[in-house]
C-alpha atoms as a PDB file:
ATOM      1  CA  UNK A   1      -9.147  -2.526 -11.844  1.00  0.00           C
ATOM      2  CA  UNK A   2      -7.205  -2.142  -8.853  1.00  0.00           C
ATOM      3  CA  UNK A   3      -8.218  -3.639  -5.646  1.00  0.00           C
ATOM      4  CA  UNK A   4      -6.463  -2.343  -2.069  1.00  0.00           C
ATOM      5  CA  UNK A   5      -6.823  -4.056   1.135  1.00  0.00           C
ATOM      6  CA  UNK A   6      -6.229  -2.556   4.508  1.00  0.00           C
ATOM      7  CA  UNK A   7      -2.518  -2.461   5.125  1.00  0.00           C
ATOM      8  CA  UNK A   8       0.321  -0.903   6.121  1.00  0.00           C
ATOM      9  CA  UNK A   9       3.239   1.587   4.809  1.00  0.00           C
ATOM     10  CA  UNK A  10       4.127  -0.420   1.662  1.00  0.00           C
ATOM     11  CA  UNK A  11       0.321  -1.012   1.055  1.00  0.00           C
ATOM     12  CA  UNK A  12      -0.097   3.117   1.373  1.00  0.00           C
ATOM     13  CA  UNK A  13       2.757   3.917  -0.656  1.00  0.00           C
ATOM     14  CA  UNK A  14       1.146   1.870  -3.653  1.00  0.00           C
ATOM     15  CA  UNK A  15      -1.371   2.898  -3.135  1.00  0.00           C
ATOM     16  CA  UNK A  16      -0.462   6.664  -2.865  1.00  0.00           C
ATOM     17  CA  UNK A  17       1.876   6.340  -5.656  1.00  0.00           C
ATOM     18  CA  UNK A  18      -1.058   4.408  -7.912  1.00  0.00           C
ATOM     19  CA  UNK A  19      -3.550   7.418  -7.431  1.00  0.00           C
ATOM     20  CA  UNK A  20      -1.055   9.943  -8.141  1.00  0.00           C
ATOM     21  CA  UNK A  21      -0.345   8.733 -11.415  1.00  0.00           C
ATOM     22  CA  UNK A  22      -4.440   8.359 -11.972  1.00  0.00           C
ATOM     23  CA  UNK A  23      -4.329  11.912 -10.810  1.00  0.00           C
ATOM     24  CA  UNK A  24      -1.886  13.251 -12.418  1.00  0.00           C
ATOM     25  CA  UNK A  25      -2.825  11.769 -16.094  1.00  0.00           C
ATOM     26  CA  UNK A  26       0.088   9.301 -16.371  1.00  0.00           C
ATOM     27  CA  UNK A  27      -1.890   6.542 -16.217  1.00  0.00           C
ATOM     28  CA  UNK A  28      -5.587   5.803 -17.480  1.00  0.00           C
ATOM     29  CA  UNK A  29      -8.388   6.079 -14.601  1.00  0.00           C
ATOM     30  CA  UNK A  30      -9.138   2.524 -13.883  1.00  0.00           C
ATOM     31  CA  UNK A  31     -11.508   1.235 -11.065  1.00  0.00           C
ATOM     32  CA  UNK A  32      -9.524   2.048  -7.620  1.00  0.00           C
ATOM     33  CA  UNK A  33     -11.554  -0.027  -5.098  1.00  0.00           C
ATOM     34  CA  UNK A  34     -10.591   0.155  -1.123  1.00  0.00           C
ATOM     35  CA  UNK A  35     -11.718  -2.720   0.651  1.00  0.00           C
ATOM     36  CA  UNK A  36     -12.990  -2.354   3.989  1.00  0.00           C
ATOM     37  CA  UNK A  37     -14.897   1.306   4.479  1.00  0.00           C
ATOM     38  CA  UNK A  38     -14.545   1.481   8.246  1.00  0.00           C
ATOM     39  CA  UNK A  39     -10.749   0.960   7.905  1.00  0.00           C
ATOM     40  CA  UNK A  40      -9.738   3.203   5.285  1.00  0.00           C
ATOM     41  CA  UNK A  41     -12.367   6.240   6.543  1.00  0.00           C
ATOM     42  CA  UNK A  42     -10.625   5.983  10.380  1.00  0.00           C
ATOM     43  CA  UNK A  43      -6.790   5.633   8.909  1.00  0.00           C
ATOM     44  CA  UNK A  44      -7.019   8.372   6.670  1.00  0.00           C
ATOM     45  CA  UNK A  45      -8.955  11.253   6.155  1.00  0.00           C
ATOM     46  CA  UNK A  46      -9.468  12.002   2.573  1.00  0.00           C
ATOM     47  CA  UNK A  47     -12.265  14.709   2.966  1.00  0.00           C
ATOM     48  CA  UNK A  48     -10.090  16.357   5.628  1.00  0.00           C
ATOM     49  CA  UNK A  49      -7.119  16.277   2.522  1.00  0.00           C
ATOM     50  CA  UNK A  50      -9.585  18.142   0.415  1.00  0.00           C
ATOM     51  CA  UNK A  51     -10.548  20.441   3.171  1.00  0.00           C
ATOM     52  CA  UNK A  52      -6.959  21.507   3.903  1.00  0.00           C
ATOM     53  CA  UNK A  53      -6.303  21.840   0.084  1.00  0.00           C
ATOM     54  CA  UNK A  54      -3.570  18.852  -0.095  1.00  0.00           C
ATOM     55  CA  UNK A  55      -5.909  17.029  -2.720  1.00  0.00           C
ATOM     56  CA  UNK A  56      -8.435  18.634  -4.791  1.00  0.00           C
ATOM     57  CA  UNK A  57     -12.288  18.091  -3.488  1.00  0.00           C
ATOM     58  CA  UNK A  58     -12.493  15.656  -7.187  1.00  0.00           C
ATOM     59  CA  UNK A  59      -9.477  13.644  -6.029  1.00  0.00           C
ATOM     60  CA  UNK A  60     -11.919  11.551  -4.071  1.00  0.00           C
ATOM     61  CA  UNK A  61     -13.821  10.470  -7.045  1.00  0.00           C
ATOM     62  CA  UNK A  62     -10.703   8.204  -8.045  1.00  0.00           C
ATOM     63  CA  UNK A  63     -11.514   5.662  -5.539  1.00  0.00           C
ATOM     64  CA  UNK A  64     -14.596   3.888  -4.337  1.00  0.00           C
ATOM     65  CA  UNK A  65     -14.702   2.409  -0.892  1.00  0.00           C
ATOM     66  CA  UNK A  66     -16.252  -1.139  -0.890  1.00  0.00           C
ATOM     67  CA  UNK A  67     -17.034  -3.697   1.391  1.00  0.00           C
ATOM     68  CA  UNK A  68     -17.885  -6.802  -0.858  1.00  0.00           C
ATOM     69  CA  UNK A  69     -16.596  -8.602  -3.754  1.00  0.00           C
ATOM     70  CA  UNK A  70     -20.142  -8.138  -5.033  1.00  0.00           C
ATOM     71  CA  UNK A  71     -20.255  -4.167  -4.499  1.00  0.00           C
ATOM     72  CA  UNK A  72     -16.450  -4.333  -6.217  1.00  0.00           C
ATOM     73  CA  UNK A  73     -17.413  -6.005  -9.542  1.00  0.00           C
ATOM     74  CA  UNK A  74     -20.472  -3.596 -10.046  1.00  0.00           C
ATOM     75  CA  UNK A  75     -18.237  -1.144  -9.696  1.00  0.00           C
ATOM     76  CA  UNK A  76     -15.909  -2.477 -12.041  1.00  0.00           C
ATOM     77  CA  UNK A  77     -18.888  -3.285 -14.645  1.00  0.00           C
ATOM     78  CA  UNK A  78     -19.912   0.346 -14.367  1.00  0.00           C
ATOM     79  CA  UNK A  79     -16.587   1.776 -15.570  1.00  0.00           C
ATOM     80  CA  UNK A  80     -16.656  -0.556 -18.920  1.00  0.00           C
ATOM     81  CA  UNK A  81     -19.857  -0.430 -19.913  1.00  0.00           C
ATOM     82  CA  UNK A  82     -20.420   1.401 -23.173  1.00  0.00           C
END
């Protein structure tokens, strides 16, 4: 899993860089968990990406936006169970 707190350039760029190899098949989809909702949804607009046709609408199911450790690890225990 990959957990992503709020942050700045380097923090985006890993992040960017991390979903783009998710998205483009170079890496196995993992768990991609943004901590902190209200922060992420007012720094960047991922909808709006899809909208404008920079990201396809089902590049925003690579990432989940949490707000707990608890509502990260059911995450996480979704993805791996069989």
């Amino acid at each position: 899993a990959i957990a992503v707190f709020p942050g700045g350039f380097g923090t985006m760029d890993e992040m960017f860089e991390t979903l783009t190899l998710i998205q483009t098949q170079r890496m196995a989809p993992v768990p991609f968990l943004l901590f902190g909702k209200k922060f992420w949804t007012s720094v960047i607009n991922f909808k709006e990406l899809a909208n404008q046709g920079t990201i396809s609408p089902d590049d925003t199911d690579l990432f989940h936006f949490v707000d707990t450790a608890s509502e990260g690890w059911d995450i996480i225990r979704q993805h791996y169970t069989i």
